[in-house]
Structure formats: structure tokens, C-alpha cells
N, C-alpha and C. Protein backbone atom coordinates (compact mmCIF):
# COMPACT_ATOMS: atom_id res chain seq x y z
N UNK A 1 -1.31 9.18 -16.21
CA UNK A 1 -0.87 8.06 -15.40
C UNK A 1 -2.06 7.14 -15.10
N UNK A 2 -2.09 5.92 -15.38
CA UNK A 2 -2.78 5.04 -14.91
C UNK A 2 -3.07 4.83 -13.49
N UNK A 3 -4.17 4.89 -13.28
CA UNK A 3 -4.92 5.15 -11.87
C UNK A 3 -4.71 3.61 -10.74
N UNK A 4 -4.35 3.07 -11.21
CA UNK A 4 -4.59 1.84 -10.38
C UNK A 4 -2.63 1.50 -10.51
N UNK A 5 -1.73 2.27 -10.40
CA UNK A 5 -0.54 2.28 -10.43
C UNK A 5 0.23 3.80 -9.75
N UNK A 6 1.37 3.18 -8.99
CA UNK A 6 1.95 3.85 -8.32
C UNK A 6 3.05 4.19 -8.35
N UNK A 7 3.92 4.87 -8.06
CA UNK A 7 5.27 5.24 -8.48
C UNK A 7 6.35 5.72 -7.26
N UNK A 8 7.34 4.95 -7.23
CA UNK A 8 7.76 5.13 -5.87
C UNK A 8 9.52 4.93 -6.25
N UNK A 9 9.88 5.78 -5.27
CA UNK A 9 11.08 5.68 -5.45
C UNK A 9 12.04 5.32 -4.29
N UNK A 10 13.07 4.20 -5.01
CA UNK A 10 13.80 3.29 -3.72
C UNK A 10 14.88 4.11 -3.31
N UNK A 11 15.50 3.50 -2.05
CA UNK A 11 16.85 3.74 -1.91
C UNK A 11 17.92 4.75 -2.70
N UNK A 12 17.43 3.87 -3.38
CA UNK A 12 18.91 4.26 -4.69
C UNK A 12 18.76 5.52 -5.78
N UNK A 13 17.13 5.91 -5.36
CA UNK A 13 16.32 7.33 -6.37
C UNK A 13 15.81 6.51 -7.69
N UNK A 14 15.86 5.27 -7.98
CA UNK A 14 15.22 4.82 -8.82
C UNK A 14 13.95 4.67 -8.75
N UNK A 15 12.93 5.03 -9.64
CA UNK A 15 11.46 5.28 -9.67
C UNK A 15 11.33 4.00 -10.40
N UNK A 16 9.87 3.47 -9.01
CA UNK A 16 9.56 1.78 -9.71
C UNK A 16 8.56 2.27 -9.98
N UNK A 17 7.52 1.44 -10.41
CA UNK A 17 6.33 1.28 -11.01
C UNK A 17 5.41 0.20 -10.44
N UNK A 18 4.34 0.39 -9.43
CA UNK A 18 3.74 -0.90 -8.79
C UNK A 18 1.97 -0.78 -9.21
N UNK A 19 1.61 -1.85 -8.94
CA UNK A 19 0.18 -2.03 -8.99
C UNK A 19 -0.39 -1.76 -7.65
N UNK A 20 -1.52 -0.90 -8.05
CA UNK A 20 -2.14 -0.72 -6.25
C UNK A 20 -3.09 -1.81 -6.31
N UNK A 21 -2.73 -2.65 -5.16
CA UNK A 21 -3.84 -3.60 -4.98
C UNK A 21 -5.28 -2.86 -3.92
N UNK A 22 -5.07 -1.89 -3.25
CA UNK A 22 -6.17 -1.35 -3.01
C UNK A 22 -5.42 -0.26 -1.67
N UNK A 23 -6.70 0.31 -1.64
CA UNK A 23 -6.34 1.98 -0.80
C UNK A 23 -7.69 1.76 0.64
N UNK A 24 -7.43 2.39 1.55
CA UNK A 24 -8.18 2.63 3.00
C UNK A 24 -8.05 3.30 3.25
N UNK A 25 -9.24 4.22 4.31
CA UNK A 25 -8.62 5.20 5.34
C UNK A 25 -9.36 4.45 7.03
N UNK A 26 -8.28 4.84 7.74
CA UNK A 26 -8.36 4.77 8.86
C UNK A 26 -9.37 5.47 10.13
N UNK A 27 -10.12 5.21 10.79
CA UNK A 27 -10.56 6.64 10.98
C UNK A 27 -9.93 6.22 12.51
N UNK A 28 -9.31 5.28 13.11
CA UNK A 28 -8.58 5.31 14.16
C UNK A 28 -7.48 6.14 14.67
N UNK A 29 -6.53 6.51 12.97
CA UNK A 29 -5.09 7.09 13.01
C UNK A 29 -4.81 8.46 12.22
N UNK A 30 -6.61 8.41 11.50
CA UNK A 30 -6.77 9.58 10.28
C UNK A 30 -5.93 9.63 9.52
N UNK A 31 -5.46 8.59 9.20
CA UNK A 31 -4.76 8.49 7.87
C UNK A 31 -5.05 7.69 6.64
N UNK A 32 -4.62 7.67 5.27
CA UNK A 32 -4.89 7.08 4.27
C UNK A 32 -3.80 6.17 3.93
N UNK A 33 -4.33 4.72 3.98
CA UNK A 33 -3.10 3.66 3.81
C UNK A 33 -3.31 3.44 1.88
N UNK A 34 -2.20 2.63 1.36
CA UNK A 34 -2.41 2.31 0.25
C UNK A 34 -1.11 1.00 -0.22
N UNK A 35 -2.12 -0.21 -0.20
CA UNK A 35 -1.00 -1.31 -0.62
C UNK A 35 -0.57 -1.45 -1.61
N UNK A 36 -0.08 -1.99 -2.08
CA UNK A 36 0.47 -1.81 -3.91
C UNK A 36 1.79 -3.23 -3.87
N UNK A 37 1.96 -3.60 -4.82
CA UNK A 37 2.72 -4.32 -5.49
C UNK A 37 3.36 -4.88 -6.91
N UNK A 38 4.58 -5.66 -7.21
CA UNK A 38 4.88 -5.50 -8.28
C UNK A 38 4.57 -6.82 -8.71
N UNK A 39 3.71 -5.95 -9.91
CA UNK A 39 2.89 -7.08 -10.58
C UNK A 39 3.90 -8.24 -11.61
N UNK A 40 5.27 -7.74 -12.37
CA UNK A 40 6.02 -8.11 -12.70
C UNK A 40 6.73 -9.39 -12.14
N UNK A 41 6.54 -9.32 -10.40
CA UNK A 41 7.43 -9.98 -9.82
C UNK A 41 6.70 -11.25 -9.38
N UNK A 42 6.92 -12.52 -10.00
CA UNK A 42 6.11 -13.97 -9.59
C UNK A 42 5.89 -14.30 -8.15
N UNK A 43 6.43 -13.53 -7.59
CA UNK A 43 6.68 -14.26 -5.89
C UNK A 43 6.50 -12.46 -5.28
N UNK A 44 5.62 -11.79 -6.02
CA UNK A 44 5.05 -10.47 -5.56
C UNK A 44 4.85 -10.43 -4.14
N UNK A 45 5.26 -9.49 -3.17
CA UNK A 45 5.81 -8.95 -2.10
C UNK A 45 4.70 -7.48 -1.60
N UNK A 46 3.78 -7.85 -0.82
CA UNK A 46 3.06 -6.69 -1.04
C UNK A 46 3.50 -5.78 0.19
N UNK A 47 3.61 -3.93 -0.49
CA UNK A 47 4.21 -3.02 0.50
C UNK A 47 2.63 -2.30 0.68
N UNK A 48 3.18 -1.62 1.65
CA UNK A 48 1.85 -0.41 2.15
C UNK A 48 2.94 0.86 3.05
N UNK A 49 2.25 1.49 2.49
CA UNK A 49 2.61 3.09 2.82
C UNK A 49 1.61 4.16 3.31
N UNK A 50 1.72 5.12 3.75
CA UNK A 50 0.72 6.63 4.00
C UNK A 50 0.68 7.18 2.91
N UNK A 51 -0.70 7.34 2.59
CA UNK A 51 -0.56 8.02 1.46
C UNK A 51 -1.45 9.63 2.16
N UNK A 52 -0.91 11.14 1.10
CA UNK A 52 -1.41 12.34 1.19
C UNK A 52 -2.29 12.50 0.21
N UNK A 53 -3.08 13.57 0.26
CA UNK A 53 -4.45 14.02 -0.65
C UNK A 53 -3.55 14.46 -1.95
N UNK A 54 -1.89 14.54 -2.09
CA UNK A 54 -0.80 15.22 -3.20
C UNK A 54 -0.52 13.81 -3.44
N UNK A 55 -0.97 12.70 -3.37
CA UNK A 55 0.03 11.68 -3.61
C UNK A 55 1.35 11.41 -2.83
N UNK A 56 1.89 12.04 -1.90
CA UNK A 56 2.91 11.49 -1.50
C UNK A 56 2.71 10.52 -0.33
N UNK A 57 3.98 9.68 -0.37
CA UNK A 57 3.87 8.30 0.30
C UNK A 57 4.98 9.09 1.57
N UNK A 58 4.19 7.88 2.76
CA UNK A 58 5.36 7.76 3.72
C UNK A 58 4.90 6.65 4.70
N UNK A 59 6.26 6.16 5.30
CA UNK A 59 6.58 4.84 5.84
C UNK A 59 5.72 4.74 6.83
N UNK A 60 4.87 3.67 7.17
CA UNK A 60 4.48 3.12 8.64
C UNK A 60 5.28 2.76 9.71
N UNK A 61 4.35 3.53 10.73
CA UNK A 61 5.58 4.37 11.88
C UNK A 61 5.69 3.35 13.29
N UNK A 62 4.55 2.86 13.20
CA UNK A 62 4.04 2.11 14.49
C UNK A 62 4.16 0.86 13.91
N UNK A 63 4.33 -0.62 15.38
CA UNK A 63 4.26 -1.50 14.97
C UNK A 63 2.38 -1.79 15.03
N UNK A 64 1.35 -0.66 16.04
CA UNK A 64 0.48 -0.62 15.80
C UNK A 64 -0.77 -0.71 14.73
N UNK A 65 0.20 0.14 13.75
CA UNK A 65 -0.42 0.32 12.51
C UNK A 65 0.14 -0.60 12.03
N UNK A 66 0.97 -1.09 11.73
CA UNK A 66 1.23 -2.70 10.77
C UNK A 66 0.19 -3.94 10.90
N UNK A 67 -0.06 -4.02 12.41
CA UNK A 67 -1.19 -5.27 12.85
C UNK A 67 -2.29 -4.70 12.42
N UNK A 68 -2.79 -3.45 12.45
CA UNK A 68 -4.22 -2.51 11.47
C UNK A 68 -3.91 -3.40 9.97
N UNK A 69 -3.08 -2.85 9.50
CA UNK A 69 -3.10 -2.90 7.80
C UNK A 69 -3.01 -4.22 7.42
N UNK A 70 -2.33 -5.37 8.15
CA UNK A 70 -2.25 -6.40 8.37
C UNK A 70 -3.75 -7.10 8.56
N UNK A 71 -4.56 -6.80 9.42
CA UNK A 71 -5.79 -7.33 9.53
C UNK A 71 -6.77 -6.65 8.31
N UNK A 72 -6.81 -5.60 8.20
CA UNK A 72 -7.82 -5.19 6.80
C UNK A 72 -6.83 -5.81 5.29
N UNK A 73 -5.77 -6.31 5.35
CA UNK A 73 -5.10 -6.69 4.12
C UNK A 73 -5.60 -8.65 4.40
N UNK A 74 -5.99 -9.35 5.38
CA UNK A 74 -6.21 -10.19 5.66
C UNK A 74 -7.81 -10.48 5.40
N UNK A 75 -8.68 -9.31 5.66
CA UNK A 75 -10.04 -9.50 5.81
C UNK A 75 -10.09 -9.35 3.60
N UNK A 76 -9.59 -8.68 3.50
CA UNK A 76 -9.65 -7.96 1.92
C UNK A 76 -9.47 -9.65 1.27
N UNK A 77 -8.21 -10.01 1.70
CA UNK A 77 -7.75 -11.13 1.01
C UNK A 77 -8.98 -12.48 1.02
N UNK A 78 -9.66 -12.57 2.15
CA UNK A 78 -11.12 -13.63 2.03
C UNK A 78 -11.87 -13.50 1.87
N UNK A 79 -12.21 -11.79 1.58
CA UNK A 79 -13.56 -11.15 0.77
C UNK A 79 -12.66 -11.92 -1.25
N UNK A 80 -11.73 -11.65 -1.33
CA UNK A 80 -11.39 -11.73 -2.61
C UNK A 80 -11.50 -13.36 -2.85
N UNK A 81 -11.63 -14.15 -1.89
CA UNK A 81 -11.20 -15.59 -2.23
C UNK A 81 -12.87 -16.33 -2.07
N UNK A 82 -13.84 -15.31 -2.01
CA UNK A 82 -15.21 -15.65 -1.78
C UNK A 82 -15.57 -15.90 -3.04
């Protein structure tokens, strides 16, 4: 499996295929975030999830942690536009 790609499965048990735009850890919440998106999609939608040391994903729980991932996905984005 290509390392810089993720695999996730929706609703419906269908397994997508996304690009990780990049991975963090927290040391506020001790957890490991990881954003990703579909590179396919022109008007790309970027998600973030918990990620485990097994690879498995799970949902952000707090509206706390959204304004976290939100500000390091903001700081990332004007390091990239430097």
C-alpha cells in the first residue's frame, strides 16, 4: 500500500481511497490526528480523523479538538503557501 494514502470506509461499507495530506500528534489530547483527502475530487473536501499505532481511524469527538486541527491545518496551509 502506498504510504501517503488511506483507506476508509463510508457509511455504506464502501472502501474509498484518499490522499493523506499530512499526519500530527497532539501532546495536549495524546492522540494522533491524520488529514487526508480525495485527490480525484476538483473541489477536494479535506477530512481528519484519530488515527491508532494499527492504523485504525476514529471520529473527532470534541468540538475542542476540531478548533486544534483546524488551527495546525491553517498554520500547515501558510507554511505551504511560503
Amino acid at each position: 500500500m502506498d504510504v501517503n494514502k488511506i483507506k476508509v470506509i463510508d457509511d455504506d461499507g464502501n472502501e474509498l481511497e484518499f490522499d493523506v495530506l499530512f499526519t500530527f500528534d497532539s501532546e495536549d489530547t495524546g492522540k494522533k490526528y491524520v488529514l487526508y483527502y480525495d485527490a480525484d475530487d476538483e473541489d477536494a473536501q479535506v477530512y481528519s480523523s484519530i488515527y491508532d499505532d494499527e492504523g485504525n481511524l476514529y471520529p473527532i469527538e470534541t468540538p475542542d479538538e476540531w478548533d486544534m486541527i483546524e488551527e495546525v491545518f491553517n498554520s500547515f496551509m501558510a507554511e505551504d503557501e511560503e
